[in-house]
N, C-alpha and C. Protein backbone atom coordinates (compact mmCIF):
# COMPACT_ATOMS: atom_id res chain seq x y z
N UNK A 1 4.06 13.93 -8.78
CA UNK A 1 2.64 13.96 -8.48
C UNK A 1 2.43 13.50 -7.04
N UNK A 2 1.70 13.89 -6.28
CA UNK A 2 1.29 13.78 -4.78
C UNK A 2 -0.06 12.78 -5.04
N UNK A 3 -0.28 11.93 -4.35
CA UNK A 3 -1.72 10.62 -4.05
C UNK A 3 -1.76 10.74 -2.70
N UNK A 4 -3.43 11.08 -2.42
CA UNK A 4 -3.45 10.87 -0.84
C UNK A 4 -4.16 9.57 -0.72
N UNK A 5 -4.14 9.39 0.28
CA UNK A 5 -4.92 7.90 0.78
C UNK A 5 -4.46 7.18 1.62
N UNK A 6 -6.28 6.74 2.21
CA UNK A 6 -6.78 6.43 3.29
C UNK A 6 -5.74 5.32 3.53
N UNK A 7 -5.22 5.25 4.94
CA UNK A 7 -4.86 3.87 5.57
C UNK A 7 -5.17 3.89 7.05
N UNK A 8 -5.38 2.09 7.21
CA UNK A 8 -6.11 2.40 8.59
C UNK A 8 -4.90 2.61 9.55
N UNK A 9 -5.40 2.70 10.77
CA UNK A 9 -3.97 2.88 11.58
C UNK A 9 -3.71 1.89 12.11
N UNK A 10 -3.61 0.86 12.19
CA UNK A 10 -2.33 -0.37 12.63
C UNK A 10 -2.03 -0.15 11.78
N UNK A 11 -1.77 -0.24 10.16
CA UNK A 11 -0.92 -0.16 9.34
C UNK A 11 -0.19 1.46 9.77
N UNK A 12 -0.90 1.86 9.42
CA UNK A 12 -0.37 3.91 10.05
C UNK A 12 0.75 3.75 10.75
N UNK A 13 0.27 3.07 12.36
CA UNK A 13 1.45 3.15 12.72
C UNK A 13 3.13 1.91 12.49
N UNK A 14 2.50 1.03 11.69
CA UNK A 14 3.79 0.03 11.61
C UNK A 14 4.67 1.21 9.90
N UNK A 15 3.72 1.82 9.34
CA UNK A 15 4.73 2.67 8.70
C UNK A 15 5.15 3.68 9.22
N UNK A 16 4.65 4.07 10.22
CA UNK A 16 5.43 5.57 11.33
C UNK A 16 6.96 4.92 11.84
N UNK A 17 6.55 3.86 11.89
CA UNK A 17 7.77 3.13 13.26
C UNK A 17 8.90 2.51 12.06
N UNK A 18 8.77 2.46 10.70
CA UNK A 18 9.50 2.04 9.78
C UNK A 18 9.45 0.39 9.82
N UNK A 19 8.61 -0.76 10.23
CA UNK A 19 8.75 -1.89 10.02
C UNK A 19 7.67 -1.98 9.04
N UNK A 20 6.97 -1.66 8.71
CA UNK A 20 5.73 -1.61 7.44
C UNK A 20 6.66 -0.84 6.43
N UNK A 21 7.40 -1.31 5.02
CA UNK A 21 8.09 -0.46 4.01
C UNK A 21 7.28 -0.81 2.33
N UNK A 22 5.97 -1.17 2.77
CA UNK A 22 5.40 -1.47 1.33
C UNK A 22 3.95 -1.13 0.79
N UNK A 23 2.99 -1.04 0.23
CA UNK A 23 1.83 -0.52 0.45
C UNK A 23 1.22 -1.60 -0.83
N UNK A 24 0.19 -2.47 -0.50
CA UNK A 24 -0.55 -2.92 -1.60
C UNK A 24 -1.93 -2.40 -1.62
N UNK A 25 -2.26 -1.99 -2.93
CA UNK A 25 -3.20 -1.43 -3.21
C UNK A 25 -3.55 -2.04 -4.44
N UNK A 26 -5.22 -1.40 -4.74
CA UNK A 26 -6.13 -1.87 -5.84
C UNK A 26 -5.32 -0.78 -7.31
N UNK A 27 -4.58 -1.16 -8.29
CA UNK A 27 -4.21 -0.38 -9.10
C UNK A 27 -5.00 0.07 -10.11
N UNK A 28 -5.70 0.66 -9.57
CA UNK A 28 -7.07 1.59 -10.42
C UNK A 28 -6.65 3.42 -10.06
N UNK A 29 -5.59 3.51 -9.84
CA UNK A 29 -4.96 4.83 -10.70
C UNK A 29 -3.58 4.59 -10.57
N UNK A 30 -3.16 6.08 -11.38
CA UNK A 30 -1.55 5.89 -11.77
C UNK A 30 -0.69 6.45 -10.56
N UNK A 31 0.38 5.56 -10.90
CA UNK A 31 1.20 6.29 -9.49
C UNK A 31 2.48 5.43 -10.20
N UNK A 32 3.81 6.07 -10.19
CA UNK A 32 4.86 6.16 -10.63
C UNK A 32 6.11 6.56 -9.82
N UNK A 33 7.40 6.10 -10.18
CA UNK A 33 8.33 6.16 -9.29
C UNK A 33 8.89 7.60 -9.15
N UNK A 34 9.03 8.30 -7.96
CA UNK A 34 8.82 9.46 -7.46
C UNK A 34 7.90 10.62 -7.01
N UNK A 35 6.66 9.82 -7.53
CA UNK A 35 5.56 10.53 -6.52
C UNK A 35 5.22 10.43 -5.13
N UNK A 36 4.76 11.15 -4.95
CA UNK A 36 4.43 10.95 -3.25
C UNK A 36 3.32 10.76 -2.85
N UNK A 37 3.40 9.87 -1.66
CA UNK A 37 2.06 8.84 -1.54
C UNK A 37 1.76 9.59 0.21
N UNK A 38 1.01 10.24 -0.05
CA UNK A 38 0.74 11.32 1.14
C UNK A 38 -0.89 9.88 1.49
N UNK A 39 -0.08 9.74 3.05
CA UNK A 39 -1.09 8.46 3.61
C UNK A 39 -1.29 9.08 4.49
N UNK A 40 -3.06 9.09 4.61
CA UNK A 40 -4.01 9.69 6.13
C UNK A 40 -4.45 8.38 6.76
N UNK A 41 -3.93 8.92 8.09
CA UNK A 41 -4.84 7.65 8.80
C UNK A 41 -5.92 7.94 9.35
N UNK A 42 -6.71 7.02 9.01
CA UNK A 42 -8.50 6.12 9.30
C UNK A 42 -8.62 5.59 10.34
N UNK A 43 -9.06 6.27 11.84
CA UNK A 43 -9.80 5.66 12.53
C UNK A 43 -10.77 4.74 12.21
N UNK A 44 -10.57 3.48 12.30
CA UNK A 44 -11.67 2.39 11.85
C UNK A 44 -13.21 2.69 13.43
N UNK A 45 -12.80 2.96 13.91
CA UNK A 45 -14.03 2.89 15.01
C UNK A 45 -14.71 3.64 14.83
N UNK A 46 -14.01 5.57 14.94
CA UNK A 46 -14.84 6.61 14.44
C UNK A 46 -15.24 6.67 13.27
N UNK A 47 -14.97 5.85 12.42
CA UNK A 47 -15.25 6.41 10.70
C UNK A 47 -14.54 7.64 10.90
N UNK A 48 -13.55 8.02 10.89
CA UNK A 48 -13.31 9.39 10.16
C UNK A 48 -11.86 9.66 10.46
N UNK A 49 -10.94 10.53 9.56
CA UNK A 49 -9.66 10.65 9.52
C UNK A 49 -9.31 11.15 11.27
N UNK A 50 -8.10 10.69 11.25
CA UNK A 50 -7.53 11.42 12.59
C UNK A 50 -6.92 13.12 12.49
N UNK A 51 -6.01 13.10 11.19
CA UNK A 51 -5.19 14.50 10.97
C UNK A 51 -4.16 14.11 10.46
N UNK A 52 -3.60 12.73 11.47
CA UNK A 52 -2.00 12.42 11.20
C UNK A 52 -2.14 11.92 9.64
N UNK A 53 -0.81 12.62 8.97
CA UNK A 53 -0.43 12.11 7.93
C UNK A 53 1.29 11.46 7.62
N UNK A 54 1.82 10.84 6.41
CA UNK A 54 2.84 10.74 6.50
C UNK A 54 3.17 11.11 5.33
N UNK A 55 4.29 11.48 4.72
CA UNK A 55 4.63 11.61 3.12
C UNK A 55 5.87 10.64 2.74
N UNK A 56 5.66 9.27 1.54
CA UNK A 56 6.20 8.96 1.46
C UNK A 56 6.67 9.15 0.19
N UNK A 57 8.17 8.80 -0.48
CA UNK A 57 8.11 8.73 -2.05
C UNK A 57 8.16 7.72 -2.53
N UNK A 58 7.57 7.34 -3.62
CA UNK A 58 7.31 5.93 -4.17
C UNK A 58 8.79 5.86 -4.65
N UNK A 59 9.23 4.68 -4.45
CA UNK A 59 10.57 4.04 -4.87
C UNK A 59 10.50 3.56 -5.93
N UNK A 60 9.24 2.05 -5.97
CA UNK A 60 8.90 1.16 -6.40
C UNK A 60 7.68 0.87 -7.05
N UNK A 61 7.50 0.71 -7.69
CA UNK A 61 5.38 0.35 -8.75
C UNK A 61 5.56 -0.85 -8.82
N UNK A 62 5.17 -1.83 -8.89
CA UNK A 62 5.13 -3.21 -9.39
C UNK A 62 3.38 -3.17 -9.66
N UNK A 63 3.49 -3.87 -10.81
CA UNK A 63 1.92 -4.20 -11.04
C UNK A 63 1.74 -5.24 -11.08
N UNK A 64 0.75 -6.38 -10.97
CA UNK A 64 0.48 -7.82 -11.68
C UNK A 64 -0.59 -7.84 -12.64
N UNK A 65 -0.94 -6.90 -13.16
CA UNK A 65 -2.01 -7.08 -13.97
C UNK A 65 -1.35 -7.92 -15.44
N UNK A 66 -1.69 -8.94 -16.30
CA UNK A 66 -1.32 -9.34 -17.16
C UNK A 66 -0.23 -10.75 -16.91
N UNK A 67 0.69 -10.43 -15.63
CA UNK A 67 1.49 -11.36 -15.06
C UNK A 67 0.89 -12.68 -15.08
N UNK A 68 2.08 -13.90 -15.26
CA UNK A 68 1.48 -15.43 -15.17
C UNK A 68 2.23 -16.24 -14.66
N UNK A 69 3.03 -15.91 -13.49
CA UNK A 69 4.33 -16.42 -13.07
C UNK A 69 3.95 -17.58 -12.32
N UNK A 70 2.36 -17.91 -12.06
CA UNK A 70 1.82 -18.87 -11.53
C UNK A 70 0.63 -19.38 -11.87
N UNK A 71 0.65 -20.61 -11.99
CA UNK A 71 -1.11 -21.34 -12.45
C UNK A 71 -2.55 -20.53 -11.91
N UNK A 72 -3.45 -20.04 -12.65
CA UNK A 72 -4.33 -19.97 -11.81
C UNK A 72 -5.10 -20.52 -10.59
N UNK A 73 -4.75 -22.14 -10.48
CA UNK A 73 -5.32 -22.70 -10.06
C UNK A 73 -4.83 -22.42 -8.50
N UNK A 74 -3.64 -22.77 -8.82
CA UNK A 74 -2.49 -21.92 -7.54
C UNK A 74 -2.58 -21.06 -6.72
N UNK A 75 -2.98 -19.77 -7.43
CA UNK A 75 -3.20 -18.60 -7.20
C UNK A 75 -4.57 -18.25 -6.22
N UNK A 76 -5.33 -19.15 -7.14
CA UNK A 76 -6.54 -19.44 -6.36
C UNK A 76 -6.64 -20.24 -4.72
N UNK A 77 -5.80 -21.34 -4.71
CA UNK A 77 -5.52 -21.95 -3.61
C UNK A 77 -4.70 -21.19 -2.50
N UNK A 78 -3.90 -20.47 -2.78
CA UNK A 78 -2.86 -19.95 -1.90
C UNK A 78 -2.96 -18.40 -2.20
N UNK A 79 -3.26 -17.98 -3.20
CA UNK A 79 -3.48 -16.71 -2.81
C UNK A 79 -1.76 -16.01 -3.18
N UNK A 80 -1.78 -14.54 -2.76
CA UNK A 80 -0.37 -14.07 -3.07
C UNK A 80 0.27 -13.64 -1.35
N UNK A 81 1.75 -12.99 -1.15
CA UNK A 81 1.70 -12.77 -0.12
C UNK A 81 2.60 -11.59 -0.34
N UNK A 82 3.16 -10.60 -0.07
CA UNK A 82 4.34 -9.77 -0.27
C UNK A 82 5.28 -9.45 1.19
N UNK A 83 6.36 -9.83 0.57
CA UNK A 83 7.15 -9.78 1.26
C UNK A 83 8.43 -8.51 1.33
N UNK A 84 8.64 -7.88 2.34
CA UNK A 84 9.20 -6.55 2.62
C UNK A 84 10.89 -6.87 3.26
N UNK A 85 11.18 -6.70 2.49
CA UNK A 85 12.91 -6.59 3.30
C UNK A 85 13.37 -5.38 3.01
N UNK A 86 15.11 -5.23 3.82
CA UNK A 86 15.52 -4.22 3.85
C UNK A 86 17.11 -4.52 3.84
């Protein structure tokens, strides 16, 4: 299955250049390992797409919905962070 979507471009370009290798998003649709995550970049100034796109294939899904690997209270204080290696 192919997903398009919006990303702005500083992110755009740190995934053009390969140091950006992860994408967090709101998981309010499905997306599964081997689809392709066809990303347009968003001029934030103009409001409106540029053209450039990239096609990536999803490797990886991770969800946290239901997850409790940490106190709420925690979670609340510090928040989450994701971290990208290679």
């Amino acid at each position: 299955m192919r997903h398009e979507k919006k990303v702005l471009s500083d992110y755009y370009k740190r995934i053009a250049d390969g140091s950006k290798t992860f994408e967090l998003r709101l998981a309010n649709w499905e997306c599964n390992e081997g689809d392709i995550l066809v990303l347009c970049e968003w001029d934030e100034e103009r409001n409106q797409y540029t053209g450039r796109f990239l096609e990536k294939e999803v490797t990886f899904v991770g969800k946290t919905q239901n997850m409790q690997f940490w106190p709420a209270e925690e979670v609340e204080k510090y928040g989450y962070q994701i971290i990208s290696f290679k």
